[in-house]
Structures are given as structure tokens and as C-alpha cells.
Protein backbone atom coordinates (compact mmCIF):
# COMPACT_ATOMS: atom_id res chain seq x y z
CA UNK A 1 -82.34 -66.24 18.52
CA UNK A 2 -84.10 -66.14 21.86
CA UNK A 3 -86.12 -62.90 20.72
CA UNK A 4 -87.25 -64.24 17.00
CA UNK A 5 -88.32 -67.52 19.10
CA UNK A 6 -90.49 -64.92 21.80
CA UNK A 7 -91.80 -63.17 18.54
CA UNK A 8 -93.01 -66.17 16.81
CA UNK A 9 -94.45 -67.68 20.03
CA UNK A 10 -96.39 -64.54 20.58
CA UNK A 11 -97.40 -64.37 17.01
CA UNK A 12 -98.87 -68.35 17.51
CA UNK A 13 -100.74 -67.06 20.04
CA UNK A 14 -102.04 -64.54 18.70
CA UNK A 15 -102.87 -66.01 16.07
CA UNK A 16 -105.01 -68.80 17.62
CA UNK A 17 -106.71 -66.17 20.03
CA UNK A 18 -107.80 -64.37 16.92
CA UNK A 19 -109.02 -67.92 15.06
CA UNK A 20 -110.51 -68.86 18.68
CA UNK A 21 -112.54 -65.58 18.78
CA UNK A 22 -113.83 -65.76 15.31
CA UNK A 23 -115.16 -69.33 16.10
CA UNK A 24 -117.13 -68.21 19.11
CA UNK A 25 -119.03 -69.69 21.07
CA UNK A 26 -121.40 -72.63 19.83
CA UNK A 27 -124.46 -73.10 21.51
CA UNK A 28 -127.11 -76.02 20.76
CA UNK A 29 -130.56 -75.29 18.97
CA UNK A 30 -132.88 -77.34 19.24
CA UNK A 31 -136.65 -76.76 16.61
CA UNK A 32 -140.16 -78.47 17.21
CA UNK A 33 -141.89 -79.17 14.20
CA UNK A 34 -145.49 -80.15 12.88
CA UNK A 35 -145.57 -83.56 11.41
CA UNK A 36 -149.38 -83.75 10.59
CA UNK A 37 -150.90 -84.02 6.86
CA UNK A 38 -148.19 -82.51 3.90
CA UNK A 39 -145.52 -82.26 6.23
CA UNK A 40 -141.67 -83.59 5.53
CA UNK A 41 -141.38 -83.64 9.18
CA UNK A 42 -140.14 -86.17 11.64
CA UNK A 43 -140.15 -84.62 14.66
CA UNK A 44 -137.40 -82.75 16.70
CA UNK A 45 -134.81 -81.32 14.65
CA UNK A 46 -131.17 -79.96 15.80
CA UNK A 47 -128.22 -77.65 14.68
CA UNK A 48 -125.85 -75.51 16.40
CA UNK A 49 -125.44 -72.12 16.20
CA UNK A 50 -121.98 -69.91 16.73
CA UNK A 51 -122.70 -66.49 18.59
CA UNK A 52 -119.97 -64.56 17.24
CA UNK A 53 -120.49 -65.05 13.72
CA UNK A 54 -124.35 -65.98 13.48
CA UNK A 55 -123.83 -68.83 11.71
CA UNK A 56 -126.35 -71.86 12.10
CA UNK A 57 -125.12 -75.52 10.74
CA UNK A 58 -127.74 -77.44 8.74
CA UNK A 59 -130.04 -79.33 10.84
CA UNK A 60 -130.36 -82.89 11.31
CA UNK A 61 -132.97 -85.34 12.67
CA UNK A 62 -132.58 -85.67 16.80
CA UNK A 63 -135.86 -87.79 17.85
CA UNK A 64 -138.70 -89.10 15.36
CA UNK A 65 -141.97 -87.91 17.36
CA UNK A 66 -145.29 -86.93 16.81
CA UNK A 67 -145.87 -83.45 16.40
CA UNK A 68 -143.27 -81.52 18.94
CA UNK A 69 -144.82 -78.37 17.91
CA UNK A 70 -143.18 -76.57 21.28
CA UNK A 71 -140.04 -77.36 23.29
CA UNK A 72 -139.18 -76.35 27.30
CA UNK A 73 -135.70 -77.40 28.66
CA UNK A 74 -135.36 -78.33 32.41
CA UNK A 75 -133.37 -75.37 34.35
CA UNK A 76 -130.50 -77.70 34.67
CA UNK A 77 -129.92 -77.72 30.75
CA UNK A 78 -130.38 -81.54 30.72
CA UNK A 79 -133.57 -83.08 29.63
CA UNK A 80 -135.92 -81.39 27.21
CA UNK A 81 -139.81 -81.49 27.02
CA UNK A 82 -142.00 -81.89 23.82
CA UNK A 83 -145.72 -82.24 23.49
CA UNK A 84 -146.78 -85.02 21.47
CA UNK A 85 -145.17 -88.44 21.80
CA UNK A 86 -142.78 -91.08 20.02
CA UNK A 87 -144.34 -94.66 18.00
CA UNK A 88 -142.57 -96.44 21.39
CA UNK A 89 -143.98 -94.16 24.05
CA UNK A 90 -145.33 -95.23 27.23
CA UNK A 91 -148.30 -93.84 26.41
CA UNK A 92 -149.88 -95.78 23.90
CA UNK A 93 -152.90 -93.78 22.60
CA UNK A 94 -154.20 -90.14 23.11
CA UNK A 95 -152.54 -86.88 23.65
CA UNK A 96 -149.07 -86.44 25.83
CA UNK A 97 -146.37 -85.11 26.34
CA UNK A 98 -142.52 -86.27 26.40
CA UNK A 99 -138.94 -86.27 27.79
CA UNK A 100 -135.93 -86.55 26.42
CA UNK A 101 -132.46 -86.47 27.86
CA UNK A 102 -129.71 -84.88 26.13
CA UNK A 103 -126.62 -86.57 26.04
CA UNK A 104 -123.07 -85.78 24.27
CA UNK A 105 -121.12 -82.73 23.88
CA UNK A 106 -122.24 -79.31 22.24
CA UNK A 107 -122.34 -79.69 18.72
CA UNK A 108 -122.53 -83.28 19.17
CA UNK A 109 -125.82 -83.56 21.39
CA UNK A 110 -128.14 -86.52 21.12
CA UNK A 111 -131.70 -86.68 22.50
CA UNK A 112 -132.60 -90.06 24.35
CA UNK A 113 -136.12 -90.54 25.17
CA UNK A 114 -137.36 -91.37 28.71
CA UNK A 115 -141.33 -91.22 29.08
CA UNK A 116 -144.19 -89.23 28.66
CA UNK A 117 -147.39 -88.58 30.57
CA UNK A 118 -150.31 -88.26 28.84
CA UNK A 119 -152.00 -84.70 29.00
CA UNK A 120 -155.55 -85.56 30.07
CA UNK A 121 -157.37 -83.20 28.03
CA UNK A 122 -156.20 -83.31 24.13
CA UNK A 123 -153.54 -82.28 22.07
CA UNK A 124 -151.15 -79.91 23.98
CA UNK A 125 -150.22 -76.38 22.26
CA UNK A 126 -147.72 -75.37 25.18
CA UNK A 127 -145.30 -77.00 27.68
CA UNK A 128 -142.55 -75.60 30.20
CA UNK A 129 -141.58 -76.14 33.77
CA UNK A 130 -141.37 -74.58 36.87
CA UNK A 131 -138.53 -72.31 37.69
CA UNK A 132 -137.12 -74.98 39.80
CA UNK A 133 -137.58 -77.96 37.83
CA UNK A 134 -140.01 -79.96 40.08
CA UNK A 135 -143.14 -79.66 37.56
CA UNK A 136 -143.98 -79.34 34.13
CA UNK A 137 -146.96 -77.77 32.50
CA UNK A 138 -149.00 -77.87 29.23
CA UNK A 139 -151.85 -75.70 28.25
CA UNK A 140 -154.40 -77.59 25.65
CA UNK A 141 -155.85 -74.87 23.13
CA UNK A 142 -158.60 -77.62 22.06
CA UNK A 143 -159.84 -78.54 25.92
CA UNK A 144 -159.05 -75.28 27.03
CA UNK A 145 -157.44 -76.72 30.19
CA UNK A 146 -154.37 -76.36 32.33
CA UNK A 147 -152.55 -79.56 33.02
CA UNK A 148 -149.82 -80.06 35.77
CA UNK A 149 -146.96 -82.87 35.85
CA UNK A 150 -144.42 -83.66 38.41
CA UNK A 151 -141.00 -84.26 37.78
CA UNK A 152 -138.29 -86.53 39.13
CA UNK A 153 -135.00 -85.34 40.10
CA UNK A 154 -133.76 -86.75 36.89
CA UNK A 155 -136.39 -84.56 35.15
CA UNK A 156 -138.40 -87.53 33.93
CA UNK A 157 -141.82 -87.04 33.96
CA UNK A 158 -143.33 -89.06 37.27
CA UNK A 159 -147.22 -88.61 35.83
CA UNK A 160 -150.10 -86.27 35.05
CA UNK A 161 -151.08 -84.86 38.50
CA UNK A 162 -153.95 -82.91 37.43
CA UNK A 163 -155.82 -81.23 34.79
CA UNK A 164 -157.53 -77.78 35.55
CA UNK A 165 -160.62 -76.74 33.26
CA UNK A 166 -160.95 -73.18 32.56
CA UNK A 167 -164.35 -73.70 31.82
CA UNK A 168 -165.17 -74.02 35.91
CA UNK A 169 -163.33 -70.75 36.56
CA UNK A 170 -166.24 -68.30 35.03
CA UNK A 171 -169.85 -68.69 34.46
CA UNK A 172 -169.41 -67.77 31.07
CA UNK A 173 -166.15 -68.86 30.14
CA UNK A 174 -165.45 -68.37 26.18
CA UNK A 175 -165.91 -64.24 26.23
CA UNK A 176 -167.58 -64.24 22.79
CA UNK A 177 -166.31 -61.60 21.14
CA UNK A 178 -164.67 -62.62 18.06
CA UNK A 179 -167.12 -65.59 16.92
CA UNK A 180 -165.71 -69.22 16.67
CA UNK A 181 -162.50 -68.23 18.16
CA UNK A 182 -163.93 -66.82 21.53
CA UNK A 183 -166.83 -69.22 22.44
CA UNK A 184 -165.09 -71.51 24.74
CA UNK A 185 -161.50 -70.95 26.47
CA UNK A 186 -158.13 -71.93 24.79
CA UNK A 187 -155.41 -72.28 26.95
CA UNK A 188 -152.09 -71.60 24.73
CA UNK A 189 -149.39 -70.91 27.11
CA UNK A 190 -147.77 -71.83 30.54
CA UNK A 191 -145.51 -70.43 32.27
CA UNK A 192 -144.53 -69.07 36.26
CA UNK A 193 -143.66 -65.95 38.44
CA UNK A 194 -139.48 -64.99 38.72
CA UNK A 195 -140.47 -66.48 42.65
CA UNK A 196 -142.13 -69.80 41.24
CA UNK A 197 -145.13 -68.81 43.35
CA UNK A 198 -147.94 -68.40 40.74
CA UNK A 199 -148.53 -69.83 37.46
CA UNK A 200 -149.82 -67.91 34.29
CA UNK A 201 -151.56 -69.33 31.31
CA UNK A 202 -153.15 -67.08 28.35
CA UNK A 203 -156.43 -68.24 27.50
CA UNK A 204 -157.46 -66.92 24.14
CA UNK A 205 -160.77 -67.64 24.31
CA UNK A 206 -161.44 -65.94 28.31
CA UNK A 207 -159.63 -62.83 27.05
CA UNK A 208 -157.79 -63.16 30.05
CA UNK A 209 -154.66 -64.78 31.37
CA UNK A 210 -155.73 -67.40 34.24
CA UNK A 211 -153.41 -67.53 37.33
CA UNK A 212 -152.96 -69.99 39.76
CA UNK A 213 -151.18 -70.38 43.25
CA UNK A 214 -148.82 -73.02 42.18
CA UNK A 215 -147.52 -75.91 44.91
CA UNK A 216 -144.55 -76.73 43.46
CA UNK A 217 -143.95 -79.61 45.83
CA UNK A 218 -147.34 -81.39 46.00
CA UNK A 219 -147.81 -80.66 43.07
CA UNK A 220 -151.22 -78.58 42.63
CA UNK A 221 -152.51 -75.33 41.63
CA UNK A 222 -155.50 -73.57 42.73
CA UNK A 223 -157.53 -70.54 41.18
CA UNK A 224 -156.15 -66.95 42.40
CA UNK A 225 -157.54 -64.75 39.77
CA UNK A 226 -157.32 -63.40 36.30
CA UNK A 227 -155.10 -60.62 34.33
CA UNK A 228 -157.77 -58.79 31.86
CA UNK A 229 -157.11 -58.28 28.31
CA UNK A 230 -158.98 -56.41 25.72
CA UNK A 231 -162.06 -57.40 24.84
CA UNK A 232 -161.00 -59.04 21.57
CA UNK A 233 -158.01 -59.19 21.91
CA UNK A 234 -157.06 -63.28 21.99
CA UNK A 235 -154.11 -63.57 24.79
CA UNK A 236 -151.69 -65.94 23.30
CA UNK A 237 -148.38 -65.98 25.31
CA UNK A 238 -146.92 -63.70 27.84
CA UNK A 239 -143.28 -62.74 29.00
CA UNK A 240 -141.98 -60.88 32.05
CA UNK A 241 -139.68 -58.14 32.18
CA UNK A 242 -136.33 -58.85 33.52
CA UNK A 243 -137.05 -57.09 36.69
CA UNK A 244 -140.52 -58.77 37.48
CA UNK A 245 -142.23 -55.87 37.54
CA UNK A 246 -144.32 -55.86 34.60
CA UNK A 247 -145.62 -58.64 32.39
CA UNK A 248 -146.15 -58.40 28.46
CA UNK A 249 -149.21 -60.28 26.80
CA UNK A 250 -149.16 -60.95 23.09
CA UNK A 251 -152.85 -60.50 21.83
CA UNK A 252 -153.50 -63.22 19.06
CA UNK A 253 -156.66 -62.06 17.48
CA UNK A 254 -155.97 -58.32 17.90
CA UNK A 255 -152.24 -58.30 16.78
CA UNK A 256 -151.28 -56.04 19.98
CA UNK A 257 -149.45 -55.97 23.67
CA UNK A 258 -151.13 -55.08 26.81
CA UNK A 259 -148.81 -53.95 29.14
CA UNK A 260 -149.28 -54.90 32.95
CA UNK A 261 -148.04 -54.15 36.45
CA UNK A 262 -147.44 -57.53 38.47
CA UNK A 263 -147.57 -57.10 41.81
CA UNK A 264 -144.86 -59.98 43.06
CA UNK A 265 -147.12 -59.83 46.64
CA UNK A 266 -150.23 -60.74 45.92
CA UNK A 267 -149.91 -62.39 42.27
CA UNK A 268 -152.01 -59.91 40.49
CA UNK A 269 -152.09 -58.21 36.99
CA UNK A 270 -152.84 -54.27 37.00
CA UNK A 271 -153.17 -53.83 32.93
CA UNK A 272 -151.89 -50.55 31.45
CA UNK A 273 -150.70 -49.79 27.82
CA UNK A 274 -152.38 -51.61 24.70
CA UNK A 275 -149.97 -51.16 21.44
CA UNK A 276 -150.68 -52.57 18.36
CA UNK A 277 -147.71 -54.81 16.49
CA UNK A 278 -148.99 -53.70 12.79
CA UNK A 279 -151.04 -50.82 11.48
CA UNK A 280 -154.71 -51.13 10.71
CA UNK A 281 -153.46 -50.27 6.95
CA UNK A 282 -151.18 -53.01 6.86
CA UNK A 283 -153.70 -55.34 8.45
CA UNK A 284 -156.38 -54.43 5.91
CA UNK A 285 -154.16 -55.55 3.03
CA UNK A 286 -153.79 -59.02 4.32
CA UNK A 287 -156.60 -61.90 4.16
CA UNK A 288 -155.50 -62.97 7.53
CA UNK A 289 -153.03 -61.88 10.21
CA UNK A 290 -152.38 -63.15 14.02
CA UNK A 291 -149.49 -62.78 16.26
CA UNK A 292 -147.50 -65.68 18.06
CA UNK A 293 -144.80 -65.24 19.93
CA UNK A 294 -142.98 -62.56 22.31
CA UNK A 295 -139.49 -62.12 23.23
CA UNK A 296 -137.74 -59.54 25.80
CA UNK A 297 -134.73 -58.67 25.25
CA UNK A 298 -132.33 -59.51 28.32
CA UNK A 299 -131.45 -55.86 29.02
CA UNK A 300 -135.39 -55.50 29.40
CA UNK A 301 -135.13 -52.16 26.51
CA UNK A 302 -136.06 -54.14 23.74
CA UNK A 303 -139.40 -56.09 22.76
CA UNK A 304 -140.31 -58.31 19.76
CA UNK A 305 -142.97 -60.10 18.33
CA UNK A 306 -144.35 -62.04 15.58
CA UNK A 307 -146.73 -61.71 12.98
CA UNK A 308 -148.34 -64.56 10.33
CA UNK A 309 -149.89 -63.26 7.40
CA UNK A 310 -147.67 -60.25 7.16
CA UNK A 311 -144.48 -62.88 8.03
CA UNK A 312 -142.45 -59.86 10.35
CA UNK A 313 -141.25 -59.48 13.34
CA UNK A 314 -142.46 -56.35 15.20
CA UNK A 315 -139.79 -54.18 17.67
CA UNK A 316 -140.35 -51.96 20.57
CA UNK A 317 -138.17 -49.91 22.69
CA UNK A 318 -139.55 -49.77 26.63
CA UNK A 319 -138.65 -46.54 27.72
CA UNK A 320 -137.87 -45.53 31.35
CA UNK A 321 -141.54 -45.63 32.67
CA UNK A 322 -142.32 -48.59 30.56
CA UNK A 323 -143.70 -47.28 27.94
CA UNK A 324 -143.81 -49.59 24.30
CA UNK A 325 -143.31 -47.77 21.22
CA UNK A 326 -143.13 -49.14 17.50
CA UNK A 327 -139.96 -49.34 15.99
CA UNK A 328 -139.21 -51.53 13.46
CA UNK A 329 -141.56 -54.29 11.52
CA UNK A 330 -139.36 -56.53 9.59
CA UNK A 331 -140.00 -59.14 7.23
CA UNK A 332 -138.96 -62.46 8.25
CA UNK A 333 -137.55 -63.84 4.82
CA UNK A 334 -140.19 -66.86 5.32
CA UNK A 335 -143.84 -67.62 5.76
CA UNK A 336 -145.79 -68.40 8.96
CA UNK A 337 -143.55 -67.23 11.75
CA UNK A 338 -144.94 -69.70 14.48
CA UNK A 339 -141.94 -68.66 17.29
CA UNK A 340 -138.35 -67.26 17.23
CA UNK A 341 -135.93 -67.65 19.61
CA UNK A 342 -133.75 -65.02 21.01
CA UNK A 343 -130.09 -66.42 22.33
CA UNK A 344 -128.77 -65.76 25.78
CA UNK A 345 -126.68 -63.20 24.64
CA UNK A 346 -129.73 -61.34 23.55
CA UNK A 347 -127.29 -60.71 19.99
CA UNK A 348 -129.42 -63.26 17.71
CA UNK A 349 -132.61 -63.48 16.71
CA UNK A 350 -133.67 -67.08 14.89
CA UNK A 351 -136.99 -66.93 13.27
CA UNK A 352 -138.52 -69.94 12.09
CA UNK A 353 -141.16 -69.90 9.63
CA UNK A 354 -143.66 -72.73 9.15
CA UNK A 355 -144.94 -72.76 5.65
CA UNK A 356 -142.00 -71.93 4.14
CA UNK A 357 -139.64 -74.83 5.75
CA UNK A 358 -136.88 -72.10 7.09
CA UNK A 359 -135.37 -70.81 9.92
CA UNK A 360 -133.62 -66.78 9.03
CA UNK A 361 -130.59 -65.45 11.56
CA UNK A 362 -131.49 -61.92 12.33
CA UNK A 363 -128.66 -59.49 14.95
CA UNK A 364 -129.64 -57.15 17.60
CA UNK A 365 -128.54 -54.04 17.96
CA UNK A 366 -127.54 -53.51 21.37
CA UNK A 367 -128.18 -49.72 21.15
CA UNK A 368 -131.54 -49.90 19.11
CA UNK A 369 -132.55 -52.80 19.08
CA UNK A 370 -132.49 -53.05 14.93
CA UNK A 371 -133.15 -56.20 13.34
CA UNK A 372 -130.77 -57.17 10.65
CA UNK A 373 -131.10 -59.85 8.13
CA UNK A 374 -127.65 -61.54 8.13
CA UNK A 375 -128.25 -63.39 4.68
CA UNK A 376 -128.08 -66.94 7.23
CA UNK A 377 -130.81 -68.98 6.53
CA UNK A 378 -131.42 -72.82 7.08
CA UNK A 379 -134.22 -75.74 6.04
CA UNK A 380 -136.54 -77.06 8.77
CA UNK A 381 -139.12 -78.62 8.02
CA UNK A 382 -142.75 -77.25 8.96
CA UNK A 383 -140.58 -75.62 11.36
CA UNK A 384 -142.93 -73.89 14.93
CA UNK A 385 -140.53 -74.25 17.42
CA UNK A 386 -136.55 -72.93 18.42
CA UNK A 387 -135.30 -73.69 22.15
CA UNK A 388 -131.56 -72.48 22.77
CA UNK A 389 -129.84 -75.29 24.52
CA UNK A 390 -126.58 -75.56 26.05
CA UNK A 391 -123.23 -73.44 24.96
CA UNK A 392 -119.65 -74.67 24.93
């Protein structure tokens, strides 16, 4: 009796173990969205999304808000960022950007809104914090500025501190090249050094990612210099390895990475390898085509990106010296891949694509790096945005 009563106990248990495992782990996701002219769009969206199986739940409406088009979560997990702001924001007119804390359980999360700050300089296409969590930043494409905020303890936003133009940094600032997209700057991207001691923002419009010595605790940042790209080439956003010893520009206008050294020292950019993400063949066949986001992989092997027009995603192995090569360009099941998100297991890829109202699970492999469609796919609507939030 005793041993049919051990065998069934250990059966139960294995049993739930095995039910437990193919659960996994649920994590939050949270998507910012464009709510301008034709959109369906009310602002932040939210599902959750289980890392074992790949499986994202439908998503649901977490804040109404005025164009969120990009996300940043505090390093503590607990208040997220937006540009744009809500119809009962503190700021009453003009461009900002706004906090949110998130409250509830995973799977159950709730986003309570607690102030914005407005961003001094237009419409904001970029926001994220310090590594720390004592300031925020947003770069504006259309003012082609910089703009600094400092944070509470609670991660509310205590008020613009100041707004950088990157039109005082050069004599000629817009570098011309490519005609009405190069003839001022456009700031589209903010974010800092793995020691919080500099601040990086990709100017498309410089052809060159700015960099400023960042006082974290003032706050304030002051010029220290530029990273060069191609002539061309349209910086968009940037990513560092996992190591800190290189950084990885996307190139907007020229579809391409340029590889650089960062010296962690001094702050400065040494740029090295230029790759392209697509083929000149397969660019010629589209009417238009721009990258717009970059992702490392956490083991620092793996590199993708995104491309509109051609709606893939682009991946390249780093070798042991660095080196980028082409492996894979895979079609996103969508249109307009805006951003994707890669989860902290580095296992998942979530693609969202704008025109097309979707957002398409993709797996990693951990030896290749292969993309694989896993048949998951979800509606957001005029979907730019995924931020990875808290896991269970």
C-alpha cells in the first residue's frame, strides 16, 4: 500500500513539473503605437508572452495616449516611459513625454499614469533612461535636439532640465548628402555607456552619432565629440556589444552597420566595418527601403536588424575578431517593421509591423542564430513599439 501511495505521489509530481515546465515562464510585453490620421490606435497596448512555448496572448488596451510610438522601462522594472502624452496630462499643449507606473501582477499588469514633462523641442521619436535610473532622455527627429529629464526616486519625471541643439555642435550641421533627409540634424535615438558616463544619440541628418559627458546627478550633458558614419549613411539607432567594447550603428538611409571600437576611457568611437543589411539587387526592386531597429543578441554572437520596404529582419554572426557577416534575411510576415524586441532569454524574437496591424513570434537558434517563423502572430494596432517588461 505504502509503495502504490510513493508511486502515485511521485507520478503527481511529476506530472505537475512537466505541466509547470510547459507553461513557462510569462513575461509582460508591453507595444507603443501610432495613433495619428487612419489609425485604430489608442495608445499603449499590452499582452504577455510565455518563453517556453512562444506563445503571445491577444493584446488589450493599457493607457489611452497620444502617440507612444517608443517605450523605455526604468532599471527597477517599475514605471515605464512613453513619448507623447494622455487627454489629462500635466502638460496641456505641445510635445512631451510620459510616466506610467505599473501596478499588479505579471499577466495582470496595469499602467497608472503619473506626469509628463514636456520635451522642449517637438514631437519626440526616442526616449530611455540612464543606466541608473536618475534621468531620462528623448531625441526629437523634427528639432533635431537632445533633451534631458530628471527623475525622482519613484521614477516620476521631476521636469525638462535641458534641451541640447545639434545644430550648435557643427558649423554645418545637416551633412547634405542625401537631399531633404540630410539638410538639418535628426536626432532619433538615446541611449548611455555600460558605465553611465557618456550619452549617445544617432543623428541622421549629421551622419554622425553625437556624444555627450552625461552628469547623471545634476543633471546635464556637455559636448565630447562625435562617432563618424558613412557619408550617406543616416545613423538611426545604435546598440553595444555585451562586453562594451564595440558599438553597432544601424544606418537608416543606407540600409547598413558600421562597426566601431569604443574606447570605455575616453568616450570615443574608432569606426571599422560597414556591412550592408540587404543586397543592392534586392534594394533596386523595392520603391523604398530604410532600416530601423538593431538588436544584439545577449551572448554578443548574434546581430539583427530591420528592414521597411522589404518587411525582413536581417542576421549576422560576429565572429571572434568582430567581424559581421550576412546570414539570414527573413521576411517578417507583416508590413513596416518599425522595432522588434528580443526577450531576455535572447530565445524570442517579436516583430511588430506597422502597416499591417501585427506583431509575428520568431525563435533563435542558440547555435546559429536562425530565425524561425513559429506560425504565432497577434493584432496591434499601427503597432512601432515592443518593450519586454517584467517575468513571473
Amino acid at each position: 500500500m505504502i509503495r502504490t501511495l510513493c508511486i502515485a505521489f511521485l507520478s503527481a509530481i511529476c506530472f505537475l513539473t512537466s505541466v509547470s515546465n510547459s507553461y513557462g515562464q510569462m513575461v509582460d510585453v508591453w507595444f507603443g503605437t501610432s495613433t495619428g490620421r487612419g489609425s485604430d490606435s489608442r495608445g499603449i497596448y499590452y499582452a504577455t508572452f510565455n518563453t517556453e512555448t512562444g506563445k503571445l496572448t491577444p493584446t488589450t488596451l493599457a493607457a489611452e495616449i497620444q502617440n507612444p510610438g517608443f517605450l523605455a522601462m526604468h532599471p527597477d522594472g517599475k514605471t515605464l516611459y512613453a513619448t507623447g502624452r494622455p487627454a489629462n496630462s500635466s502638460v496641456t499643449s505641445g510635445d512631451a513625454v510620459s510616466a506610467f507606473r505599473i501596478t499588479g501582477e505579471v499577466g495582470k499588469a496595469k499602467l497608472e499614469y503619473i506626469g509628463s514633462a514636456p520635451t522642449g523641442d517637438g514631437g519626440a521619436a526616442h526616449v530611455s533612461t540612464d543606466r541608473v535610473g536618475k534621468v531620462l532622455m528623448s531625441a526629437q527627429y523634427g528639432g533635431g535636439s537632445t533633451s534631458l529629464y530628471g527623475l525622482a526616486d519613484d521614477g516620476s519625471i521631476k521636469g525638462l532640465a535641458e534641451v541640447k541643439e545639434h545644430s550648435e555642435l557643427l558649423p554645418k550641421a545637416g551633412s547634405g548628402v542625401v537631399p531633404n533627409r540630410q539638410d538639418t540634424p535628426h536626432a532619433h535615438w538615446t541611449g548611455t555607456s555600460p558605465d553611465n558616463r557618456f550619452a549617445f544619440v544617432p543623428d541622421l541628418g549629421m551622419d554622425r552619432v553625437v556624444i555627450w559627458k552625461l552628469d547623471a546627478e545634476t543633471p546635464a550633458l556637455t559636448p565630447h565629440g562625435f562617432g563618424v558614419c558613412p557619408p550617406g549613411g543616416g545613423p538611426r539607432h545604435m546598440k553595444f556589444s555585451p562586453d562594451g567594447k564595440r558599438v553597432y550603428v544601424l544606418n537608416e538611409l543606407a540600409l547598413s552597420i558600421t562597426v566601431f571600437d569604443y574606447n570605455a576611457d575616453d568616450g570615443t568611437m574608432t569606426p571599422g566595418q560597414t556591412i550592408a543589411t540587404l543586397s543592392e539587387e534586392v534594394k533596386a526592386k523595392e520603391t523604398f527601403n530604410s532600416a530601423s531597429e538593431i538588436r544584439v543578441h545577449p551572448s554578443g554572437r548574434f546581430i539583427f536588424t530591420a528592414n521597411r520596404g522589404h518587411d525582413s529582419i536581417s542576421a549576422f554572426r560576429v565572429d571572434d575578431e568582430g567581424t559581421l557577416s550576412l546570414t539570414e534575411v527573413e521576411p517578417i510576415r507583416g508590413a513596416w517593421p518599425r522595432n522588434f524586441g528580443m526577450d531576455p532569454s535572447g530565445r524570442w524574437l517579436i516583430v511588430v509591423g506597422q502597416e499591417s496591424n501585427t506583431a509575428t513570434v520568431f525563435s533563435i537558434d542558440a547555435e546559429t542564430g536562425e530565425l524561425t517563423f513559429i506560425r504565432e502572430t497577434q493584432v496591434v494596432p499601427s503597432s512601432i513599439c515592443v518593450l519586454f517588461g517584467a517575468a513571473n
